[in-house]
C-alpha atoms as a PDB file:
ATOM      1  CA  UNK A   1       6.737 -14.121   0.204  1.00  0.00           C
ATOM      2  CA  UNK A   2       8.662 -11.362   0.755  1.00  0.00           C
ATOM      3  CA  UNK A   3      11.824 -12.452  -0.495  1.00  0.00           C
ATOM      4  CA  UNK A   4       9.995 -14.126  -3.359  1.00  0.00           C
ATOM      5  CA  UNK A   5       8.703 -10.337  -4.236  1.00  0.00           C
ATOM      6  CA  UNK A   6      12.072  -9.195  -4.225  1.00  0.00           C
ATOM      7  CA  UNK A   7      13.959 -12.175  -6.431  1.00  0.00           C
ATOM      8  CA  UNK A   8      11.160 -11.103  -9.162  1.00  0.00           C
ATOM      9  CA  UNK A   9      11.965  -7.497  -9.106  1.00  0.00           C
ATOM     10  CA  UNK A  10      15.735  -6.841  -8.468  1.00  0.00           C
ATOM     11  CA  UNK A  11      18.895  -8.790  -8.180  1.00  0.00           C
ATOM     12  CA  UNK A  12      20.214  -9.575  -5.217  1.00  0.00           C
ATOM     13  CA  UNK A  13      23.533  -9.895  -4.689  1.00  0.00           C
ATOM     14  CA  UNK A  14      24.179 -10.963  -1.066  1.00  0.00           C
ATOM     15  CA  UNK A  15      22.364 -12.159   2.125  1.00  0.00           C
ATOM     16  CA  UNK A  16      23.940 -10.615   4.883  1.00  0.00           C
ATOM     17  CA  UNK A  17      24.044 -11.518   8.384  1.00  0.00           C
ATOM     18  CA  UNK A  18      21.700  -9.398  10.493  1.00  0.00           C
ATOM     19  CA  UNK A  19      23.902  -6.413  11.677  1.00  0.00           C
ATOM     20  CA  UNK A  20      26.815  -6.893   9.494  1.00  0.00           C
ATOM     21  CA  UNK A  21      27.108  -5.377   5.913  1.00  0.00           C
ATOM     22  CA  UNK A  22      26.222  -2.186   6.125  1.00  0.00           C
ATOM     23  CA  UNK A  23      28.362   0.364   4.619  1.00  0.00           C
ATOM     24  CA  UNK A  24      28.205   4.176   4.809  1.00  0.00           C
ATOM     25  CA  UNK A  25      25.520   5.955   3.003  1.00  0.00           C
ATOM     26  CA  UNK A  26      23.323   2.963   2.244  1.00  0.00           C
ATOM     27  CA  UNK A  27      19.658   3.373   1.818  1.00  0.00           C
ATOM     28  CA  UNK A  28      17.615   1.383   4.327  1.00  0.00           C
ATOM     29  CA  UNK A  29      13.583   0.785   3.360  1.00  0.00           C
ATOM     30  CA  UNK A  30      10.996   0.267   5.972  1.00  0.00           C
ATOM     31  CA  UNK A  31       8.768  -1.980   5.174  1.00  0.00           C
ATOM     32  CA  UNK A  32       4.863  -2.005   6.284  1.00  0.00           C
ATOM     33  CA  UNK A  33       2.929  -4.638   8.236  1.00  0.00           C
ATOM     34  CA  UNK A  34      -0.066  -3.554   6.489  1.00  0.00           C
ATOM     35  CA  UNK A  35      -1.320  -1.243   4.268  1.00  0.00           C
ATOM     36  CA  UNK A  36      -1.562   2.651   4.498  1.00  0.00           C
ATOM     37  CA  UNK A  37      -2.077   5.766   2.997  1.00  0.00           C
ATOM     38  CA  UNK A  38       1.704   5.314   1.587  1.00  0.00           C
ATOM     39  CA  UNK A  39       1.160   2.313   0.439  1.00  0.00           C
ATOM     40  CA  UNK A  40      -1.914   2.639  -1.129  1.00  0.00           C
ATOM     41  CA  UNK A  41      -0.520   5.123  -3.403  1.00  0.00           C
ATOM     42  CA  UNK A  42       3.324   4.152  -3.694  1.00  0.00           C
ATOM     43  CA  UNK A  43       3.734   0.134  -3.534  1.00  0.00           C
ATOM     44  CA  UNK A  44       5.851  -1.943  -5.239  1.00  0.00           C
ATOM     45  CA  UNK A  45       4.158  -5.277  -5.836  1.00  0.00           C
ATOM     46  CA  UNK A  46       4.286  -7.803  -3.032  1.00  0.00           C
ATOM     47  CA  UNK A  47       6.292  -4.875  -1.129  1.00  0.00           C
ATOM     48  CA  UNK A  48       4.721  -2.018   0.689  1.00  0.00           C
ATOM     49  CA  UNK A  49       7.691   0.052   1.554  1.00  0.00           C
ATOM     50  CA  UNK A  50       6.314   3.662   3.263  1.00  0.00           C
ATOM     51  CA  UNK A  51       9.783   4.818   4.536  1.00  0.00           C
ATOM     52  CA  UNK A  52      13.766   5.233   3.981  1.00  0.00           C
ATOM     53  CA  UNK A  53      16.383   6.423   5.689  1.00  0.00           C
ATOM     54  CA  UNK A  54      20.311   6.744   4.897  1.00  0.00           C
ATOM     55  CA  UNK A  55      22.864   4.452   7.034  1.00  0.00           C
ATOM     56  CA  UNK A  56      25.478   6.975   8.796  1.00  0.00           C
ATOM     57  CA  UNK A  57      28.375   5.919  11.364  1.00  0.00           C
ATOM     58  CA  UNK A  58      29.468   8.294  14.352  1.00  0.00           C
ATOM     59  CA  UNK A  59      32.668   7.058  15.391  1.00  0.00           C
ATOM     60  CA  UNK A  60      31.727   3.818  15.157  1.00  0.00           C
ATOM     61  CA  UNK A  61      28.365   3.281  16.041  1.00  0.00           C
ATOM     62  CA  UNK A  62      25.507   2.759  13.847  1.00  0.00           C
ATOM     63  CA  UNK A  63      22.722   5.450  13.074  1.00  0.00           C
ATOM     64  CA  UNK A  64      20.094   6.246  10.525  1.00  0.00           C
ATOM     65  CA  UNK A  65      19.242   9.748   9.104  1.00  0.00           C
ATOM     66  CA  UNK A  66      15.613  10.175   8.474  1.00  0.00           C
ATOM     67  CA  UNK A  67      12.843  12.203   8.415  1.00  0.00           C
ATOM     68  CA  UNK A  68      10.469  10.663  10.256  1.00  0.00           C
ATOM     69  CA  UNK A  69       7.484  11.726  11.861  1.00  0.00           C
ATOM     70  CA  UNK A  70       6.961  13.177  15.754  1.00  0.00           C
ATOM     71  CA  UNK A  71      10.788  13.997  15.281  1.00  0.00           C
ATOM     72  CA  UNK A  72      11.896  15.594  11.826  1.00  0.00           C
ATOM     73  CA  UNK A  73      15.497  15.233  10.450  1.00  0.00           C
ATOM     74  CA  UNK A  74      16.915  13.474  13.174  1.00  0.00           C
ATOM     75  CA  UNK A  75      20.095  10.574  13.763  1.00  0.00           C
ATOM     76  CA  UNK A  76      18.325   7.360  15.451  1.00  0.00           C
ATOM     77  CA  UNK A  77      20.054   4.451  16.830  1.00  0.00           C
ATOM     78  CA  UNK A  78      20.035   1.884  14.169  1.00  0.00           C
ATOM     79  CA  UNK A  79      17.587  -0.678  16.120  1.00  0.00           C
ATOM     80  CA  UNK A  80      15.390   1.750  16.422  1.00  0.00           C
ATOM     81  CA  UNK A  81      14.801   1.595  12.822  1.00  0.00           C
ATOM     82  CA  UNK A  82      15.327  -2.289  12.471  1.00  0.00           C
ATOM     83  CA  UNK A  83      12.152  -2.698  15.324  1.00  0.00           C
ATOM     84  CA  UNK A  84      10.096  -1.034  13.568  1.00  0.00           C
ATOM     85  CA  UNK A  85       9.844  -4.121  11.282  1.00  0.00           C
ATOM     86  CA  UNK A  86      11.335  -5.581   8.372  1.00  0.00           C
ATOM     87  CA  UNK A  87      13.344  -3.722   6.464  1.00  0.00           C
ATOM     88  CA  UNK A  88      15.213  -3.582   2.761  1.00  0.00           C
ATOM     89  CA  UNK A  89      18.844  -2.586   2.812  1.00  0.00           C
ATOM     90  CA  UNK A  90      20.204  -0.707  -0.683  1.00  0.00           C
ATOM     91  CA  UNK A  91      22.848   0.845  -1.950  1.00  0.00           C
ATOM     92  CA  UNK A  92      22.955   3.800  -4.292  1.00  0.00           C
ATOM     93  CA  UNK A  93      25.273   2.974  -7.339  1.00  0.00           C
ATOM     94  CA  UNK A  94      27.138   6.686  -8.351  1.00  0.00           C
ATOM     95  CA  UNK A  95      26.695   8.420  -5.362  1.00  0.00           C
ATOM     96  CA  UNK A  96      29.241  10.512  -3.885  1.00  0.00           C
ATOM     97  CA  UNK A  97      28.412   9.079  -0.345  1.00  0.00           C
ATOM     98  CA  UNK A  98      30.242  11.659   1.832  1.00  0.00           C
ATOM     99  CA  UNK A  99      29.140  14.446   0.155  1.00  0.00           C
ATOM    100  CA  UNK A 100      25.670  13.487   0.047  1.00  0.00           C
ATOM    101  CA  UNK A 101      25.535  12.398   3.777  1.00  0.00           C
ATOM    102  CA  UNK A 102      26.789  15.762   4.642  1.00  0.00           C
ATOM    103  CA  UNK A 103      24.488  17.450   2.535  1.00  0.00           C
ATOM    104  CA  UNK A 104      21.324  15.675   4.765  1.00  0.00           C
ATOM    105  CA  UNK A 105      23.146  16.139   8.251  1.00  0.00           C
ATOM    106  CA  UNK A 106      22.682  19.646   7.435  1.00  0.00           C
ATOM    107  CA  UNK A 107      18.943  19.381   7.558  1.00  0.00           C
ATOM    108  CA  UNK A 108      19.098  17.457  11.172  1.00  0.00           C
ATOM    109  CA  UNK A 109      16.738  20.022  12.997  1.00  0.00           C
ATOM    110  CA  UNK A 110      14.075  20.165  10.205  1.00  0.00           C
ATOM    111  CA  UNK A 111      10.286  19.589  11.274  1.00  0.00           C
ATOM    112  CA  UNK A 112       8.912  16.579   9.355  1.00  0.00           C
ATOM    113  CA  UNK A 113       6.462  17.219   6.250  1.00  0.00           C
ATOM    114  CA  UNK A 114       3.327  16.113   6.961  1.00  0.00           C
ATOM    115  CA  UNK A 115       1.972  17.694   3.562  1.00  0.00           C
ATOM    116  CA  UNK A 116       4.977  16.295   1.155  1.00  0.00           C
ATOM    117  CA  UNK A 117       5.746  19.535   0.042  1.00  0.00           C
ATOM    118  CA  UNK A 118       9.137  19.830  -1.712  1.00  0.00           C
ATOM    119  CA  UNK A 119       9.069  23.237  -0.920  1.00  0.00           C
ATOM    120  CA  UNK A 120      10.176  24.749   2.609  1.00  0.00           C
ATOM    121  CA  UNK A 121      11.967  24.010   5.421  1.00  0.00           C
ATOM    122  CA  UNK A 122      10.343  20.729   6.494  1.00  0.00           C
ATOM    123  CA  UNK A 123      11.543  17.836   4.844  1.00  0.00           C
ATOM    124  CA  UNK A 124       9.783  14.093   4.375  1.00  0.00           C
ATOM    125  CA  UNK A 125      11.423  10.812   4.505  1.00  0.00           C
ATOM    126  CA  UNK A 126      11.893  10.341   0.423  1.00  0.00           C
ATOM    127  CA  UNK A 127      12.614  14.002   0.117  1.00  0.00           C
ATOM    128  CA  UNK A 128      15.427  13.605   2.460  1.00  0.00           C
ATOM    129  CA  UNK A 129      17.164  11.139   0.112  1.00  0.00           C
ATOM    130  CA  UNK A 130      15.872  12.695  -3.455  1.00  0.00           C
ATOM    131  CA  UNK A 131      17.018  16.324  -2.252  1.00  0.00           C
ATOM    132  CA  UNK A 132      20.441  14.966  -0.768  1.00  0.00           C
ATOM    133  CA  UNK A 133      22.262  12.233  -2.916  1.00  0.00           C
ATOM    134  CA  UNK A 134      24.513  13.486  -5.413  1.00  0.00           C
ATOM    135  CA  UNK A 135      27.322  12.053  -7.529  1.00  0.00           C
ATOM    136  CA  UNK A 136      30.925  13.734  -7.620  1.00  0.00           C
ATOM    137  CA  UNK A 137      29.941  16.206  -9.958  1.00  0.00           C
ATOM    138  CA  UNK A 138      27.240  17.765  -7.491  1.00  0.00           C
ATOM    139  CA  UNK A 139      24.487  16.687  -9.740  1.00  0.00           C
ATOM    140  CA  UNK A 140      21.234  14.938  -8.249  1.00  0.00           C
ATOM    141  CA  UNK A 141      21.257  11.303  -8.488  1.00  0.00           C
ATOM    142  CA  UNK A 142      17.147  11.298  -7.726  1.00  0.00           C
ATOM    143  CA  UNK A 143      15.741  13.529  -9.914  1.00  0.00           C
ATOM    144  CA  UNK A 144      11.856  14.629  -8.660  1.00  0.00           C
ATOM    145  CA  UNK A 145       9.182  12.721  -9.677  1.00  0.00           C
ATOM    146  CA  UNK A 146       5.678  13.510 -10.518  1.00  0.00           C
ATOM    147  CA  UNK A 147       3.738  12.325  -7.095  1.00  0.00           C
ATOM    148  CA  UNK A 148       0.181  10.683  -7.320  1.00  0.00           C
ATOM    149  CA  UNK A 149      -2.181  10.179  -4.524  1.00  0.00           C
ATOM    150  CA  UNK A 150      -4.432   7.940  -6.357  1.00  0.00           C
ATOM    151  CA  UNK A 151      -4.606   4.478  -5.405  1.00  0.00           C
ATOM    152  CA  UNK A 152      -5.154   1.538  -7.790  1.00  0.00           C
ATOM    153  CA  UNK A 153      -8.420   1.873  -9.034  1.00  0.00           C
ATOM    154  CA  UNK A 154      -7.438   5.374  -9.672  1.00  0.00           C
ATOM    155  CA  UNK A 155      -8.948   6.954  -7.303  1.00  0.00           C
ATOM    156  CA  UNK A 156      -7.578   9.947  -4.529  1.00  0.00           C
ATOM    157  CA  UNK A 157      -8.076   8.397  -0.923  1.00  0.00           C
ATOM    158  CA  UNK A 158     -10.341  10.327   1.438  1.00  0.00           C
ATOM    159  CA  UNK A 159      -7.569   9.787   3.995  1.00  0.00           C
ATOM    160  CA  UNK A 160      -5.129  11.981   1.396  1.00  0.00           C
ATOM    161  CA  UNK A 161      -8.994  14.805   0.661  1.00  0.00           C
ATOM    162  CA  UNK A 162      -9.265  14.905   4.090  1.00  0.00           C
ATOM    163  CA  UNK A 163      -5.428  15.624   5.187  1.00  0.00           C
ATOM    164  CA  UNK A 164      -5.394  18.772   2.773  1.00  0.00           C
ATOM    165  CA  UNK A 165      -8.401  20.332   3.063  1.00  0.00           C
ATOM    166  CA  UNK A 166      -7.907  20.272   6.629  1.00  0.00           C
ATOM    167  CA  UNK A 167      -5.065  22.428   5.829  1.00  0.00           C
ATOM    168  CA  UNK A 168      -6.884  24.453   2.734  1.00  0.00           C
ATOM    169  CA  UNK A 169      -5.299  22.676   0.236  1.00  0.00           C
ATOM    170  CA  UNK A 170      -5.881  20.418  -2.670  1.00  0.00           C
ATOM    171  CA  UNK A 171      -4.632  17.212  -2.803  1.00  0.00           C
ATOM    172  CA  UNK A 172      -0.912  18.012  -4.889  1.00  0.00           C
ATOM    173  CA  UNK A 173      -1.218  15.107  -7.507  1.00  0.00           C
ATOM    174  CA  UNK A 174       1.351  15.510 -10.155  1.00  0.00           C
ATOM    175  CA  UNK A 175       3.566  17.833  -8.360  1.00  0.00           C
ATOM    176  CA  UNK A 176       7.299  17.159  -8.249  1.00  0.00           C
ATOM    177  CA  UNK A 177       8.082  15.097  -5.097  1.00  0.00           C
ATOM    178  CA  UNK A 178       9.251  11.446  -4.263  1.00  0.00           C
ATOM    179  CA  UNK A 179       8.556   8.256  -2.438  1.00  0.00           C
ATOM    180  CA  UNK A 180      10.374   5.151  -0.967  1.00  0.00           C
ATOM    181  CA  UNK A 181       8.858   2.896  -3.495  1.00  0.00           C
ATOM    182  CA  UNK A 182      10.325   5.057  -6.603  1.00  0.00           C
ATOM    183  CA  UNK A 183      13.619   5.577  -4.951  1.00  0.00           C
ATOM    184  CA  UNK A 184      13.450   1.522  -4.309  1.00  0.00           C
ATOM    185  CA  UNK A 185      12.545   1.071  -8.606  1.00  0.00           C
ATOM    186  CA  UNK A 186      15.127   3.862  -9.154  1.00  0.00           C
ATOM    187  CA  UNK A 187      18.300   2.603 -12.200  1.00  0.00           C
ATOM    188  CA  UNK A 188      21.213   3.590  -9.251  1.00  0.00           C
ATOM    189  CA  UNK A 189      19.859   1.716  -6.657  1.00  0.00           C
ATOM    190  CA  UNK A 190      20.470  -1.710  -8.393  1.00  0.00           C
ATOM    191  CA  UNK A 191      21.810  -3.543  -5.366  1.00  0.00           C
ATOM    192  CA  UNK A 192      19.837  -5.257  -2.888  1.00  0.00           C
ATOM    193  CA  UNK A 193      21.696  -6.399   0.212  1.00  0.00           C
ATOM    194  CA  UNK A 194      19.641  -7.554   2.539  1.00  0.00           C
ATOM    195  CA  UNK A 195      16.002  -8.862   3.610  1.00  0.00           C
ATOM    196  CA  UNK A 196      15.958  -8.383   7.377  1.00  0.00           C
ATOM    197  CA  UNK A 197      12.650 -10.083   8.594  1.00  0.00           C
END
């Protein structure tokens, strides 16, 4: 089903072999078990992706760069991503890849956003990658989107009330941000590599 949800969306252009294929700088979505408060507000049809993170080597071995939460901006073995569950592999067409990995290794250190606030110095998982990619000019490649919290019906999800006013906040629908699922729809990331169950 998965893969079906894919072949209608995008275009794949190659199946690789679990653990090979990867190249530098490539975007790799995390893909939910079951729904969430990401997901309710951010899936794709037929795929609930709630995270991404960027592919980096260090001499040789494999590592993500995310923003993930309990540990910020931080460089995790690459099975520690791949056991979290299945996950969408992506590469972003334009992108000055060395300058763009650079520009997030700088933020390694930075708590995680718990509020999705592109403002600060704490930085979420989609902000990471939105904030970071460039092309050789220096320009962003993800431009910020407007976020929404609402779910479906149209409706703002107590889980999202609750998680602001705990912090005396609104909820911030419409203010610029990102998500996995946009980055995933987004006109430069037009190559899908790789399903990994």
């Amino acid at each position: 089903m998965l893969r079906g949800a894919l072949l209608l969306m995008v275009s794949i252009t190659t199946v690789a072999a679990v653990g090979g294929g990867l190249s530098e700088g490539d975007l790799l979505f995390g893909v939910a078990d079951e729904a969430n408060a990401i997901t309710a507000v951010t899936a794709l049809e037929g795929l609930p992706v709630d995270h991404v993170a960027i592919y980096h080597e260090i001499g040789g071995l494999p590592f993500v760069l995310e923003a993930y939460p309990g540990h910020g901006v931080w460089l995790a073995p690459l099975d520690t991503m791949l056991s979290r569950g299945a996950t969408v592999q992506a590469r972003v067409d334009g992108a000055d890849v060395a300058a763009s990995v650079s520009r997030a290794m700088r933020r390694v250190g930075q708590p995680y956003d718990y509020l999705f606030d592109a403002e600060g110095e704490t930085t979420y998982c989609s902000e990471l990658v939105q904030q970071c990619f460039v092309d050789s000019t220096s320009r962003l490649i993800f431009e910020p989107i407007p976020m929404t919290f609402r779910d479906r019906d149209g409706q703002i999800p107590q889980q999202w009330i609750d998680l602001y006013a705990k912090h005396g906040r609104k909820v911030p629908e419409g203010a610029p941000g990102s998500n996995p699922a946009a980055l995933l729809r987004h006109p430069h990331v037009s190559s899908i590599i790789r399903v990994q169950p």
